[in-house]
Protein backbone atom coordinates (compact mmCIF):
# COMPACT_ATOMS: atom_id res chain seq x y z
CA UNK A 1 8.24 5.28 20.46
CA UNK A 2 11.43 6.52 19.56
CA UNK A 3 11.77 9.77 18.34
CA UNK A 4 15.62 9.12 16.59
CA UNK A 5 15.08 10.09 12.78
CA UNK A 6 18.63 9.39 12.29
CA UNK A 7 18.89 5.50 11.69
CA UNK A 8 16.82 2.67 10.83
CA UNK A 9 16.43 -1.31 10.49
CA UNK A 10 14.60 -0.68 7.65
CA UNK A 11 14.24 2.54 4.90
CA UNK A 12 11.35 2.43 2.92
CA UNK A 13 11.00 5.15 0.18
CA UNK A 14 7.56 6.25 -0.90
CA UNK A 15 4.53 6.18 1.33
CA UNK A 16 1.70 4.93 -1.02
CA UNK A 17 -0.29 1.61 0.15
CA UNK A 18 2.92 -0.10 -1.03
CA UNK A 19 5.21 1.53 1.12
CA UNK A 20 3.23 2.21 4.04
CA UNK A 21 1.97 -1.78 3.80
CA UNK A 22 5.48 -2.93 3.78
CA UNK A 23 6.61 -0.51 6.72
CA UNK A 24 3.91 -1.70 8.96
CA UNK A 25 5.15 -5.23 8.56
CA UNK A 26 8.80 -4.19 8.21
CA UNK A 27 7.76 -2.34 11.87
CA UNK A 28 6.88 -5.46 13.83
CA UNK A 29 10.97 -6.79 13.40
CA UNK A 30 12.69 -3.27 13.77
CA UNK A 31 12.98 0.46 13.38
CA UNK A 32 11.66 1.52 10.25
CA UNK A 33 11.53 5.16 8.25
CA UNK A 34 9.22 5.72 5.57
CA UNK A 35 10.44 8.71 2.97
CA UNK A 36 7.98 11.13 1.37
CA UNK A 37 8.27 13.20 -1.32
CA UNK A 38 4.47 14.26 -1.56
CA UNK A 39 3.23 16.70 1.12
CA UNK A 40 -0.09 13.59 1.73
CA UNK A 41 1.25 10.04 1.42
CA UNK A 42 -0.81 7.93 -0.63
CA UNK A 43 -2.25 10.64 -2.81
CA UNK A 44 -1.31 9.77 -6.60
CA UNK A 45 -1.35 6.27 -7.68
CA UNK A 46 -2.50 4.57 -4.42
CA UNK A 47 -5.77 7.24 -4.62
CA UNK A 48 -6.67 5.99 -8.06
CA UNK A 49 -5.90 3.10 -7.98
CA UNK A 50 -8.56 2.57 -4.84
CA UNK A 51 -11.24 4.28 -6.64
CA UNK A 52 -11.74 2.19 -9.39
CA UNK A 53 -13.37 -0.94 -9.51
CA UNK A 54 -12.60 -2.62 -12.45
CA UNK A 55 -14.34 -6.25 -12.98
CA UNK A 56 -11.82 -6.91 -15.94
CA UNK A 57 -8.71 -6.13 -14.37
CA UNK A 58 -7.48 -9.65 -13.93
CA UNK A 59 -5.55 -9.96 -17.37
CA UNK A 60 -5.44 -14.06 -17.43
CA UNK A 61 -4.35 -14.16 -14.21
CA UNK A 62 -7.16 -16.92 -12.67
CA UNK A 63 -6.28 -16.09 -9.23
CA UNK A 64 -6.05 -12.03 -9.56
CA UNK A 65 -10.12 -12.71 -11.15
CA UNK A 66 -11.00 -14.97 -8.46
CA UNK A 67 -10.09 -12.03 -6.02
CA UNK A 68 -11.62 -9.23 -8.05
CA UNK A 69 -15.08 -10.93 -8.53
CA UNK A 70 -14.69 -11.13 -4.08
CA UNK A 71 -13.97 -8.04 -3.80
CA UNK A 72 -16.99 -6.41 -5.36
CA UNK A 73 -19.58 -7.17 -3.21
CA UNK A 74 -17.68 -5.61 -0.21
CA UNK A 75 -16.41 -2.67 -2.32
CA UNK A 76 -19.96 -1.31 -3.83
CA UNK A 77 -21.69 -1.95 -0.12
């Protein structure tokens, strides 16, 4: 692993499950650098947003419910 913090393929800012997602694709093709601002990545928005279930949250989308109403049974076990 290189250890050159200097330049990149790829510069992904914010390390949420966004950002972190992306790099780890982004990482397979090149060098890539992931910027922080938080002290823990992943602590504001991708934290709440993995704690709530929310049956509803498909907003007409047919496909979005269709993944929701999947999801559940793996997410309460």
């Amino acid at each position: 692993m290189s250890t050159d913090r200097t330049s990149a393929d790829y510069i992904i800012i914010g390390g949420g499950i966004a950002g972190a997602s992306a790099g780890y694709e982004l990482s397979k093709k090149g060098k890539v650098i992931i910027l922080e601002r938080e002290n823990q990545p992943g602590y504001h928005t991708t934290g709440r947003s993995s704690a709530i279930f929310q049956k509803s949250y498909h907003n007409g989308d047919p496909l979005l419910h269709i993944l929701v109403k999947a999801s559940e049974e793996f997410l309460t076990r």
